[in-house]
PDB file of N, CA and C in Angstrom:
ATOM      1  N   UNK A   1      70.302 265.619   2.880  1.00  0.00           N
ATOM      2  CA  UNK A   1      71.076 265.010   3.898  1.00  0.00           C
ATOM      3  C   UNK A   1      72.266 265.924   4.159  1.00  0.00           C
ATOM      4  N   UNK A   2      72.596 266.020   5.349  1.00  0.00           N
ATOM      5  CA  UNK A   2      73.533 267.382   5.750  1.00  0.00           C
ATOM      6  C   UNK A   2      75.052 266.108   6.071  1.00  0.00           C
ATOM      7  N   UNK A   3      76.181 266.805   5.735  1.00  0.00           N
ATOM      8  CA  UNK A   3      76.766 265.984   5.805  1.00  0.00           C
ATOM      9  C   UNK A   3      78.412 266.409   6.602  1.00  0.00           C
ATOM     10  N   UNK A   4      78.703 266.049   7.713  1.00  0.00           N
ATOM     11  CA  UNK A   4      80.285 266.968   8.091  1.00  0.00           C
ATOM     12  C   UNK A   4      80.875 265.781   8.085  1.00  0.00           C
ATOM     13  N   UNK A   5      82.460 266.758   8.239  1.00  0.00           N
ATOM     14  CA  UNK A   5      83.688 265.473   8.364  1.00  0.00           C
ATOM     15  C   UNK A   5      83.834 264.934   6.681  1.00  0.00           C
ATOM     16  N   UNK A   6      83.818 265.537   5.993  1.00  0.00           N
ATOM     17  CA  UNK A   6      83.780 265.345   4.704  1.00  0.00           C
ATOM     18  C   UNK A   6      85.491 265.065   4.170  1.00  0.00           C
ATOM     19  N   UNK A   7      86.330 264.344   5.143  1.00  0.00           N
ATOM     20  CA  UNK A   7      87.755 264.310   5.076  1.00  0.00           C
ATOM     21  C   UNK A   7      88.340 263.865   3.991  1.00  0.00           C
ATOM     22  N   UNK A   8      88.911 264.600   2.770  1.00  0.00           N
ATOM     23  CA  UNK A   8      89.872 263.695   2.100  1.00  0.00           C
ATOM     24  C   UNK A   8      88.538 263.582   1.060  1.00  0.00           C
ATOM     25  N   UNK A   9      87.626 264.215   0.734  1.00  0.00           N
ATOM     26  CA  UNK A   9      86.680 264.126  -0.239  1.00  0.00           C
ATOM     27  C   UNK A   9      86.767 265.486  -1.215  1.00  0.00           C
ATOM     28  N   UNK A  10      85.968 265.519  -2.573  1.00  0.00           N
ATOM     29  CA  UNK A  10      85.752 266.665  -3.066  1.00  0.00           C
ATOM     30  C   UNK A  10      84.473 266.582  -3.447  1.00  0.00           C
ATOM     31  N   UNK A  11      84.121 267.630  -4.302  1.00  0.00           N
ATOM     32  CA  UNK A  11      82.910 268.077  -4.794  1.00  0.00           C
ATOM     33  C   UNK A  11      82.411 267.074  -5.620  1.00  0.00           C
ATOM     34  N   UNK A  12      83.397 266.729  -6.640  1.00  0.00           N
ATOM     35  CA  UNK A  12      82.482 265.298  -7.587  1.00  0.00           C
ATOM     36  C   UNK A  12      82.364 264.372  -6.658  1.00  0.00           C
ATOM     37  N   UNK A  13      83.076 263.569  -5.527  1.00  0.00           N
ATOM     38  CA  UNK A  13      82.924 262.598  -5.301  1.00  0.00           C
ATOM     39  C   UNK A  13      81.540 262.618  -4.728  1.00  0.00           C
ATOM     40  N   UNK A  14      81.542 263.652  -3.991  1.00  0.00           N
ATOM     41  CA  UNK A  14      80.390 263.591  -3.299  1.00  0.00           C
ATOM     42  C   UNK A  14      78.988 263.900  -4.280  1.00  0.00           C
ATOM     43  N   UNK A  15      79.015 264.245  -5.115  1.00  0.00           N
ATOM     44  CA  UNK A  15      77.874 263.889  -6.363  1.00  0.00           C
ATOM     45  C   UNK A  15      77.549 262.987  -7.090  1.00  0.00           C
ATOM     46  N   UNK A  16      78.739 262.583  -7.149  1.00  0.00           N
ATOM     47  CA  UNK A  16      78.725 260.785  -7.479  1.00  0.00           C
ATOM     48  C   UNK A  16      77.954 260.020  -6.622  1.00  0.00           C
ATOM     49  N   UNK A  17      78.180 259.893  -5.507  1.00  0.00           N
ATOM     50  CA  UNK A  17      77.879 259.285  -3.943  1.00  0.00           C
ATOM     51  C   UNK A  17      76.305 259.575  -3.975  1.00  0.00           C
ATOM     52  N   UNK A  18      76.013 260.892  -3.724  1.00  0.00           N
ATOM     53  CA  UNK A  18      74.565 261.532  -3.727  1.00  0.00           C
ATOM     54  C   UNK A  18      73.924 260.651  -4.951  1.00  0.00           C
ATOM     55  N   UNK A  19      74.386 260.865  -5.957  1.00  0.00           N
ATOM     56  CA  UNK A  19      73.847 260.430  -7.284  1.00  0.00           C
ATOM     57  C   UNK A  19      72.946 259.025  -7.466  1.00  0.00           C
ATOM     58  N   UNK A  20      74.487 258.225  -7.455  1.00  0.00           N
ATOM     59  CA  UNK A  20      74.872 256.821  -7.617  1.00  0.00           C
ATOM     60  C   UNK A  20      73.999 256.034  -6.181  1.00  0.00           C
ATOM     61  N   UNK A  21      74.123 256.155  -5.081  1.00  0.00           N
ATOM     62  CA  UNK A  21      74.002 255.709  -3.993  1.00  0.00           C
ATOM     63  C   UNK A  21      72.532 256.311  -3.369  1.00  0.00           C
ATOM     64  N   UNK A  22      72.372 257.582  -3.312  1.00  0.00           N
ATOM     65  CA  UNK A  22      70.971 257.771  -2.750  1.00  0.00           C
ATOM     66  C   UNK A  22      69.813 258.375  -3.543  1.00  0.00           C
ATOM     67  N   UNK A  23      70.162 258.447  -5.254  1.00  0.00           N
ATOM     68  CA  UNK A  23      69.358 259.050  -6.070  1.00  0.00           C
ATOM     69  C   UNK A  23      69.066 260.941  -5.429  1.00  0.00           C
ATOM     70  N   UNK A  24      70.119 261.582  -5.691  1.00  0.00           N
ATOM     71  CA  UNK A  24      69.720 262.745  -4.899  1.00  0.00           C
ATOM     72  C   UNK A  24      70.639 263.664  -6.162  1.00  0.00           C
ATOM     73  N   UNK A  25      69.766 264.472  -6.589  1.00  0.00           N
ATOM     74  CA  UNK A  25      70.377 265.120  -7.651  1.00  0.00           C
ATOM     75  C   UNK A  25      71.003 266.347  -7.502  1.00  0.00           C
ATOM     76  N   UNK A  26      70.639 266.988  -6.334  1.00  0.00           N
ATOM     77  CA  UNK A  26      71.500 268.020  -6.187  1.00  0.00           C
ATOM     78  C   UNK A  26      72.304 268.079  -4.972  1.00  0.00           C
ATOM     79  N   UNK A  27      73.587 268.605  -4.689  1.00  0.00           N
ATOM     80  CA  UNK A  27      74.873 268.880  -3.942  1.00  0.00           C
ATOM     81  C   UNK A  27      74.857 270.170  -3.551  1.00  0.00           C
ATOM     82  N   UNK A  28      75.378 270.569  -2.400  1.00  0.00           N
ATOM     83  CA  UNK A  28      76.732 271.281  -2.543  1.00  0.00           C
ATOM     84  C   UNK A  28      77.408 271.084  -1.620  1.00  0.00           C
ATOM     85  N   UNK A  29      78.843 271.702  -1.775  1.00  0.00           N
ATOM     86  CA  UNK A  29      80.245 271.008  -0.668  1.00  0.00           C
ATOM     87  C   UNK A  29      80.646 272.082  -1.031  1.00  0.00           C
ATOM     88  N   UNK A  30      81.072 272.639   0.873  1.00  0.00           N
ATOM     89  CA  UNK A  30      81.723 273.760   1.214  1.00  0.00           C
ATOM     90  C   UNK A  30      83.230 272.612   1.649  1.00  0.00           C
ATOM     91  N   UNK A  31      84.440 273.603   0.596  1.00  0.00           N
ATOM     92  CA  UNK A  31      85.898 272.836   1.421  1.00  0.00           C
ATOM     93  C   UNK A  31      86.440 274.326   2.316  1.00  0.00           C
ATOM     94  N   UNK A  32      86.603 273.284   3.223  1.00  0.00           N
ATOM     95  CA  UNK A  32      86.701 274.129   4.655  1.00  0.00           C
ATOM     96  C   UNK A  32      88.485 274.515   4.787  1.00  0.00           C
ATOM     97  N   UNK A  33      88.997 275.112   5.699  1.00  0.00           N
ATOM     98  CA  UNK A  33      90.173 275.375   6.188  1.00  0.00           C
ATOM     99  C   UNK A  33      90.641 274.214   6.848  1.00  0.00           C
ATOM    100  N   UNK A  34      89.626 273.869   7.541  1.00  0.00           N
ATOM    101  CA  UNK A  34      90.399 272.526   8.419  1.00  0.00           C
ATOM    102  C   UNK A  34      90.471 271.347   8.319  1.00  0.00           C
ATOM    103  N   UNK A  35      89.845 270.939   7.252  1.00  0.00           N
ATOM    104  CA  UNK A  35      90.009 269.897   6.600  1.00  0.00           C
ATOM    105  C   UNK A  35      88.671 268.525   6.428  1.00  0.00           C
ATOM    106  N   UNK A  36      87.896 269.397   7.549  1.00  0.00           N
ATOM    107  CA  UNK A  36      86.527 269.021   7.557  1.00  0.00           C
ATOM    108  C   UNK A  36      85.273 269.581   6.835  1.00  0.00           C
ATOM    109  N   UNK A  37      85.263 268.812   5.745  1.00  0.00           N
ATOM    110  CA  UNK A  37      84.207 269.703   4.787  1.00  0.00           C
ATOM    111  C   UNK A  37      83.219 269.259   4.619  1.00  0.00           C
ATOM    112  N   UNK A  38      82.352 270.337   4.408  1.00  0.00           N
ATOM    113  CA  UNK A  38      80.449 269.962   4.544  1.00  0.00           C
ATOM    114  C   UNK A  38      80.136 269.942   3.363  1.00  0.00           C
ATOM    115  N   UNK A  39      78.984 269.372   3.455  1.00  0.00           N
ATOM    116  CA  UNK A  39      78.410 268.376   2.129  1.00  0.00           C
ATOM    117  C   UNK A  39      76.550 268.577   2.228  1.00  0.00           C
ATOM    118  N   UNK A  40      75.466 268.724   1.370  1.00  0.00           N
ATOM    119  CA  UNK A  40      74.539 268.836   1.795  1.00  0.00           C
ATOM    120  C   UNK A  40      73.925 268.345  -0.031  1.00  0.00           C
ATOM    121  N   UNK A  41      73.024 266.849   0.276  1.00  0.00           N
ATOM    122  CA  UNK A  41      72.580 266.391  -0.591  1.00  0.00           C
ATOM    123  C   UNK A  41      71.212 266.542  -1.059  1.00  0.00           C
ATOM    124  N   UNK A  42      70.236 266.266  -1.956  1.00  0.00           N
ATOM    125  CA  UNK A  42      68.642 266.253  -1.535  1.00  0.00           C
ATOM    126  C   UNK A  42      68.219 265.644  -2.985  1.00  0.00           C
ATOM    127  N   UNK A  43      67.316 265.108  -2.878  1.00  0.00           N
ATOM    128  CA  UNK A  43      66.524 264.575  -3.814  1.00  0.00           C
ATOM    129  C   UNK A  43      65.695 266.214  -4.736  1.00  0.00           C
ATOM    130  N   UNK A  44      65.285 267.231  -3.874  1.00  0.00           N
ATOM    131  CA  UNK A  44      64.449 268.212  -3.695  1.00  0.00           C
ATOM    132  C   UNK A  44      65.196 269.045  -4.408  1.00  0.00           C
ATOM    133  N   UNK A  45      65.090 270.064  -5.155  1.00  0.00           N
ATOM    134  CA  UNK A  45      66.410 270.779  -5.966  1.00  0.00           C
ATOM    135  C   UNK A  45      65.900 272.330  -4.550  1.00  0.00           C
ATOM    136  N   UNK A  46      67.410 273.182  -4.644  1.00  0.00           N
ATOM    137  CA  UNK A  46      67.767 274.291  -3.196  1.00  0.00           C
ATOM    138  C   UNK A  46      68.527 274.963  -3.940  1.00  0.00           C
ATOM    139  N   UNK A  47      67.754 276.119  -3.572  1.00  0.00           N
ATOM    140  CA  UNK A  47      69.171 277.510  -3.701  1.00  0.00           C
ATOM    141  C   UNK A  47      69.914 277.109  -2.398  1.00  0.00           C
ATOM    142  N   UNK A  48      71.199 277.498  -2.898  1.00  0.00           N
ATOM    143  CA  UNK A  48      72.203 278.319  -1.942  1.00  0.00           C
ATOM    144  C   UNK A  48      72.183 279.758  -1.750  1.00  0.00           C
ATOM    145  N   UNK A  49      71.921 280.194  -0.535  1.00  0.00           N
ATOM    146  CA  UNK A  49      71.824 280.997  -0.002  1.00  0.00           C
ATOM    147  C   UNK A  49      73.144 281.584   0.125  1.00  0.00           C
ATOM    148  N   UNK A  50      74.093 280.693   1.054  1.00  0.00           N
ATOM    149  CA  UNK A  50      75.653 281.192   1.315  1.00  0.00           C
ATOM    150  C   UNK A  50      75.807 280.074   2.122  1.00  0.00           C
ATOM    151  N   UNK A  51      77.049 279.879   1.605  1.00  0.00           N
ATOM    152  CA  UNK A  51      78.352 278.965   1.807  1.00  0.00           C
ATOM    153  C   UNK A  51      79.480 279.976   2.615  1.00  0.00           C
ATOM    154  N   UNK A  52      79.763 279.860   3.708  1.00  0.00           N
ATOM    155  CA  UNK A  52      81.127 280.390   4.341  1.00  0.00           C
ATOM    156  C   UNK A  52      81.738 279.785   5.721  1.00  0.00           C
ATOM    157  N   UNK A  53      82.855 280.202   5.894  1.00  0.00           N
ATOM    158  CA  UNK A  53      83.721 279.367   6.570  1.00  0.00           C
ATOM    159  C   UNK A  53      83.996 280.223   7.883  1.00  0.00           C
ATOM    160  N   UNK A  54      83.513 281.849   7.743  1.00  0.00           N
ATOM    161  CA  UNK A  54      83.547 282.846   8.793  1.00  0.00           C
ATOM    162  C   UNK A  54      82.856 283.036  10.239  1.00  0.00           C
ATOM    163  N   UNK A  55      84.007 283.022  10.970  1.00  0.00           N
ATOM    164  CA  UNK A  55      82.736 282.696  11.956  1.00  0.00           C
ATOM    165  C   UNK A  55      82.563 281.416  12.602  1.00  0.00           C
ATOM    166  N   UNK A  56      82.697 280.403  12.021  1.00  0.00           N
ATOM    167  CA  UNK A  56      82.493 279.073  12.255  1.00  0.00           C
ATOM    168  C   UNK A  56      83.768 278.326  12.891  1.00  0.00           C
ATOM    169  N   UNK A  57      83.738 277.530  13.166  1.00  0.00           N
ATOM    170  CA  UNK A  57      85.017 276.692  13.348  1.00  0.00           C
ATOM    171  C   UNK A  57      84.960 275.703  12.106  1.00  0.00           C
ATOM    172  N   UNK A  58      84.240 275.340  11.052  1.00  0.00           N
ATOM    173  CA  UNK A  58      84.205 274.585  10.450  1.00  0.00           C
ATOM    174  C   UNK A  58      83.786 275.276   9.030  1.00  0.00           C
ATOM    175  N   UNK A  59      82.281 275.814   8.975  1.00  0.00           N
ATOM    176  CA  UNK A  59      81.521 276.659   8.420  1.00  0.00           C
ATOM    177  C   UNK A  59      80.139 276.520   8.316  1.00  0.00           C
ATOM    178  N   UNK A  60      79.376 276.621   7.216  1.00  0.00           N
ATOM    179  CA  UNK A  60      78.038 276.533   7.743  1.00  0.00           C
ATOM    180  C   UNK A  60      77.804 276.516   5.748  1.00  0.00           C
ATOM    181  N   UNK A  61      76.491 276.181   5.375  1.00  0.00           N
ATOM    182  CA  UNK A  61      76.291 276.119   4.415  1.00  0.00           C
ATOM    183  C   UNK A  61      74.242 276.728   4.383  1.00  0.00           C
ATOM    184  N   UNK A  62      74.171 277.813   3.928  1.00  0.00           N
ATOM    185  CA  UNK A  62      72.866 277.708   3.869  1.00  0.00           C
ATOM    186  C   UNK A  62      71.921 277.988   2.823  1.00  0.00           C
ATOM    187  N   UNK A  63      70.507 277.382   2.827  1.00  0.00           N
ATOM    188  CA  UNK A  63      69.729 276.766   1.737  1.00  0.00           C
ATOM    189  C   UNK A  63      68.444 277.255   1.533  1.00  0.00           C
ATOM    190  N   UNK A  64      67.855 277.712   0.705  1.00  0.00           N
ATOM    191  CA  UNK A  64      66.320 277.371   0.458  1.00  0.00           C
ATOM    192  C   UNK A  64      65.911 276.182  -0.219  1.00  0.00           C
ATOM    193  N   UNK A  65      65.179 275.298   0.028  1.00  0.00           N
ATOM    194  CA  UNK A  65      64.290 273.839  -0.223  1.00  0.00           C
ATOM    195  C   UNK A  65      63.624 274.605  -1.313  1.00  0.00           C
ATOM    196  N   UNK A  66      63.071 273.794  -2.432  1.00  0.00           N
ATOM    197  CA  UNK A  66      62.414 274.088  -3.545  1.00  0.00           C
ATOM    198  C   UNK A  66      60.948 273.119  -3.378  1.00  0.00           C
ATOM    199  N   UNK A  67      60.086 272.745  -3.504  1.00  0.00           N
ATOM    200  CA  UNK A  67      58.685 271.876  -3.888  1.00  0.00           C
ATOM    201  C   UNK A  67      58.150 272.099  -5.075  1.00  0.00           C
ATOM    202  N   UNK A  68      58.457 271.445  -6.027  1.00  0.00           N
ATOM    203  CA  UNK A  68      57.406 271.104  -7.338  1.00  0.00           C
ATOM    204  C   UNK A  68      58.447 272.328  -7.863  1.00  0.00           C
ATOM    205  N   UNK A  69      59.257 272.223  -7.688  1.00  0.00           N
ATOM    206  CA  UNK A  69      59.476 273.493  -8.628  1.00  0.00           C
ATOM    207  C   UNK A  69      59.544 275.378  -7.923  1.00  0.00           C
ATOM    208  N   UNK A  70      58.755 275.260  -7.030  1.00  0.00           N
ATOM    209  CA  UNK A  70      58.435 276.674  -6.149  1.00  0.00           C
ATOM    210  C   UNK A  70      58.930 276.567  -5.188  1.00  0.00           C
ATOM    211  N   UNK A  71      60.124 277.731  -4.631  1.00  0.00           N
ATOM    212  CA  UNK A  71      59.809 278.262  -2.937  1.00  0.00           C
ATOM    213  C   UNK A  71      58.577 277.778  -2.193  1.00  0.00           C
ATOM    214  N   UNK A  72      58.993 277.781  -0.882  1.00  0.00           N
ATOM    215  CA  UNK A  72      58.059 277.260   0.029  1.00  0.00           C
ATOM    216  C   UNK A  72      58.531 277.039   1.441  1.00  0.00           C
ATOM    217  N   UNK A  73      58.074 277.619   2.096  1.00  0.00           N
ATOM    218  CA  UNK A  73      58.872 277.124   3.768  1.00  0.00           C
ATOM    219  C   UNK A  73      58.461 275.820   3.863  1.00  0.00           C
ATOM    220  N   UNK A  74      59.942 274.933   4.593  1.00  0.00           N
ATOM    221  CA  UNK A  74      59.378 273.689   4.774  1.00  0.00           C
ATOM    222  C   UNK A  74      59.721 273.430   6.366  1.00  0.00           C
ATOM    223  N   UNK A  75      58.696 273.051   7.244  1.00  0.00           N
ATOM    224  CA  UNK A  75      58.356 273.156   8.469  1.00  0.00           C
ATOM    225  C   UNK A  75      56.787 272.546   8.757  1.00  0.00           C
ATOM    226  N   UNK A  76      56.570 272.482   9.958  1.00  0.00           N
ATOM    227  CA  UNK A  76      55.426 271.871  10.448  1.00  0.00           C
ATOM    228  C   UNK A  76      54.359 273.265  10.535  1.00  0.00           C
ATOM    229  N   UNK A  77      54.442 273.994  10.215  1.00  0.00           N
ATOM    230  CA  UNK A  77      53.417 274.983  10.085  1.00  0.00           C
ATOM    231  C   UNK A  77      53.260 275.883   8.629  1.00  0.00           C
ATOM    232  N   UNK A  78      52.124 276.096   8.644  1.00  0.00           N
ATOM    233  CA  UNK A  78      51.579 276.744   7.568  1.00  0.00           C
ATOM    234  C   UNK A  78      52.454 278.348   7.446  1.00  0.00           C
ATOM    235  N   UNK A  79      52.626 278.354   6.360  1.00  0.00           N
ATOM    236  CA  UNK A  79      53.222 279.972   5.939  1.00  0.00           C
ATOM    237  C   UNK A  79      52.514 280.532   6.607  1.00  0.00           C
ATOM    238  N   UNK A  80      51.403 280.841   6.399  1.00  0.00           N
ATOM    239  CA  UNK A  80      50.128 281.868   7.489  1.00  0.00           C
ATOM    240  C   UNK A  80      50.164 282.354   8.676  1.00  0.00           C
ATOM    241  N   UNK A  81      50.205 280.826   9.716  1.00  0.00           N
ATOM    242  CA  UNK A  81      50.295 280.906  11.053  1.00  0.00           C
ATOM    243  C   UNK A  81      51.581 280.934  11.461  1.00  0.00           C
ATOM    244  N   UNK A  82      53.079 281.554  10.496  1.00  0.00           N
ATOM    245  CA  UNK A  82      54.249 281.541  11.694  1.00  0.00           C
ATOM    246  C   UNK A  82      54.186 283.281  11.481  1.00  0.00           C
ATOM    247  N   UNK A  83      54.679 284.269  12.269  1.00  0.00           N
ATOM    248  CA  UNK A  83      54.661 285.371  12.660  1.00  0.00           C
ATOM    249  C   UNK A  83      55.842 285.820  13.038  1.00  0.00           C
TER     250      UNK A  83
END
């Protein structure tokens, strides 16, 4: 679950929240400059790719999805057929 406007929050709370509330075991929370900070929850365990604030007016947070344990593109098409 992708999450902005993260006002007046931090990193535990929002693991707590994920945790406690939607059974989602992994986080992460980018705290931003402006006071609007992103949050990105999942049941699914994800690398972080990169977290930054450059560039953005806010920032951007980005991920690889894990399945069973393995990498895997997750999308409506087969690894095979995207080009």
């Amino acid at each position: 679950m992708a999450l902005q406007e993260l006002n007046h929050w931090s990193e535990e709370e929002l693991q707590q929240v994920a945790s406690d509330g939607w059974g989602h075991a992994h986080t992460s929370f980018l705290r931003t400059n402006t006071g609007y900070h992103l949050g990105l929850t999942s049941a699914v365990p994800f690398e972080v790719i990169r977290r930054t604030t450059a560039g953005f007016h806010h920032g951007m947070i980005h991920v690889r999805f894990f399945h069973n344990g393995a990498r895997r593109p997750r999308g409506p098409w087969r690894g095979d057929d995207r080009r």
